[in-house]
Protein backbone atom coordinates (compact mmCIF):
# COMPACT_ATOMS: atom_id res chain seq x y z
CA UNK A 1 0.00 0.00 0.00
CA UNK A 2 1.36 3.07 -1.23
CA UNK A 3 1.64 5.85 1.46
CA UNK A 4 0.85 8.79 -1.17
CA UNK A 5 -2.25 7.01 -1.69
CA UNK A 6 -3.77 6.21 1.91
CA UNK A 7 -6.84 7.86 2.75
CA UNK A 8 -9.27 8.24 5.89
CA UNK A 9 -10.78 5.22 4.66
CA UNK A 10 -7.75 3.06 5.04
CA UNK A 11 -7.67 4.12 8.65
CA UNK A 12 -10.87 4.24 9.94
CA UNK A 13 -11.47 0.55 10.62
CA UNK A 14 -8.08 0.34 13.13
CA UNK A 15 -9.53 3.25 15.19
CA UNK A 16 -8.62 1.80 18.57
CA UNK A 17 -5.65 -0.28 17.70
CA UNK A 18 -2.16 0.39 18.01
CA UNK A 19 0.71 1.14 16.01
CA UNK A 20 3.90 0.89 16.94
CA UNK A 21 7.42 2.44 16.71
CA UNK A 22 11.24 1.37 18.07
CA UNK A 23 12.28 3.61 20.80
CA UNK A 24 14.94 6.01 20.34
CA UNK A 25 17.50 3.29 21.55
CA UNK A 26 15.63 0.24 20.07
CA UNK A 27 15.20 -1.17 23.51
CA UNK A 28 11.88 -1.53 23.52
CA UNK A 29 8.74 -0.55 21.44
CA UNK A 30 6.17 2.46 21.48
CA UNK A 31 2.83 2.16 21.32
CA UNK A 32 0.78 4.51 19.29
CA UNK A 33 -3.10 3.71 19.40
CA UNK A 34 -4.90 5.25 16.76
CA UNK A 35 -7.81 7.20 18.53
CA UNK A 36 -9.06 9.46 16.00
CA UNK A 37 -9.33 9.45 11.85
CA UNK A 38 -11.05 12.88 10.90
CA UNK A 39 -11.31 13.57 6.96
CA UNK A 40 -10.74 17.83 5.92
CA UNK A 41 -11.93 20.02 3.73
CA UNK A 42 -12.38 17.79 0.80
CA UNK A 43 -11.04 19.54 -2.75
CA UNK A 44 -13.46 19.24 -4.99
CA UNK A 45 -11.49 18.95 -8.95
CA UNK A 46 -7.95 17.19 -6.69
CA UNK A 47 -7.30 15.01 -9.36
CA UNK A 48 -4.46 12.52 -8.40
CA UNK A 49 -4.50 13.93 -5.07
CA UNK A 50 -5.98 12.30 -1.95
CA UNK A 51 -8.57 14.10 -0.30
CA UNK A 52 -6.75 15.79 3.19
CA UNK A 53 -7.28 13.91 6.58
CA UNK A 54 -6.15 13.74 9.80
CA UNK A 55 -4.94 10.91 12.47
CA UNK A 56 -4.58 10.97 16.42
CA UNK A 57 -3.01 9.07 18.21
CA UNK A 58 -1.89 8.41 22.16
CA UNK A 59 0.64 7.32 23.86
CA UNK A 60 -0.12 6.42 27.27
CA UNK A 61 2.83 8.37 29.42
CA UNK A 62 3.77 11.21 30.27
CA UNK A 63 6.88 11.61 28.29
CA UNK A 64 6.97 14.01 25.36
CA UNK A 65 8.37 12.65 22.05
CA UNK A 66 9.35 15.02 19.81
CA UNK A 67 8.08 15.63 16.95
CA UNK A 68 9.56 14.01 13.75
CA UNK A 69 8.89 11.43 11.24
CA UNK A 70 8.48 7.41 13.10
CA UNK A 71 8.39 4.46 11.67
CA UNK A 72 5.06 3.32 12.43
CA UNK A 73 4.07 -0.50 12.30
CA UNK A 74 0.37 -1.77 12.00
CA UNK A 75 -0.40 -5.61 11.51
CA UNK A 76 -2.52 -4.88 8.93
CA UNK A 77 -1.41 -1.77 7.36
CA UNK A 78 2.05 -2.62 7.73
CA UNK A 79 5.01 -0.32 7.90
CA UNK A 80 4.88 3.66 7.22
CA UNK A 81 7.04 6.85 7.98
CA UNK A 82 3.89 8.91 9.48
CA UNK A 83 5.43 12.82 10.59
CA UNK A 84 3.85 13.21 14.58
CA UNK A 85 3.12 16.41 16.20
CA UNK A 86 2.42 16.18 20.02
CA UNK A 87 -0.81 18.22 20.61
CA UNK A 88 -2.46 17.67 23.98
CA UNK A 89 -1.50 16.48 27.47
CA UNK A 90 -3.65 14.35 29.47
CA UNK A 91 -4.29 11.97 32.57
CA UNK A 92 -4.48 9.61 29.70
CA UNK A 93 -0.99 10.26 27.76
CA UNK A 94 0.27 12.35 25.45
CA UNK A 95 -2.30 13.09 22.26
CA UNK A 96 -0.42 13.03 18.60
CA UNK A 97 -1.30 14.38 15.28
CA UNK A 98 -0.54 13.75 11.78
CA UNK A 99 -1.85 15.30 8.81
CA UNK A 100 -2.09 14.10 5.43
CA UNK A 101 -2.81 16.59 2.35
């Protein structure tokens, strides 16, 4: 599966599952559950281009990764750079974004 063709779609049915990603030092792995898939302004005319969408996803702790591009690993989607923005704090863990145009 191509990455520059995912969509909202591709997404939507692993809402509540995790992804995951090495840790900095490969000791051990990250887990990223997928807690939100939210499709944008669509573009009406786009063409080629996939419609824009985003994902959210939390890590439960309290430890802020930076932002940057992971390697994130799904069992069903498989493998895929995905570029993560922290963007909220909770009781819960630490609330990630990525947007796709």
């Amino acid at each position: 599966m191509s990455q520059e063709r995912l969509t909202h779609k591709d997404f939507e049915p692993h809402v509540g599952t995790d992804f995951t990603a090495p840790a900095e030092d490969d000791s051990a792995l990250i887990h990223f559950m997928l807690t939100d898939v939210k499709a944008l302004n669509h573009r009406p005319g786009s063409g080629d281009f996939r419609d824009p969408f985003q994902l959210t996803f939390r890590v439960a702790t309290q430890d802020v990764f930076p932002q940057g591009l992971y390697p994130l690993t799904h069992p069903v989607l498989g493998r895929h750079d995905i570029f993560l923005v922290p963007a909220a704090k909770s009781d819960a863990g630490i609330d990630y974004c990525a947007t796709f145009n």
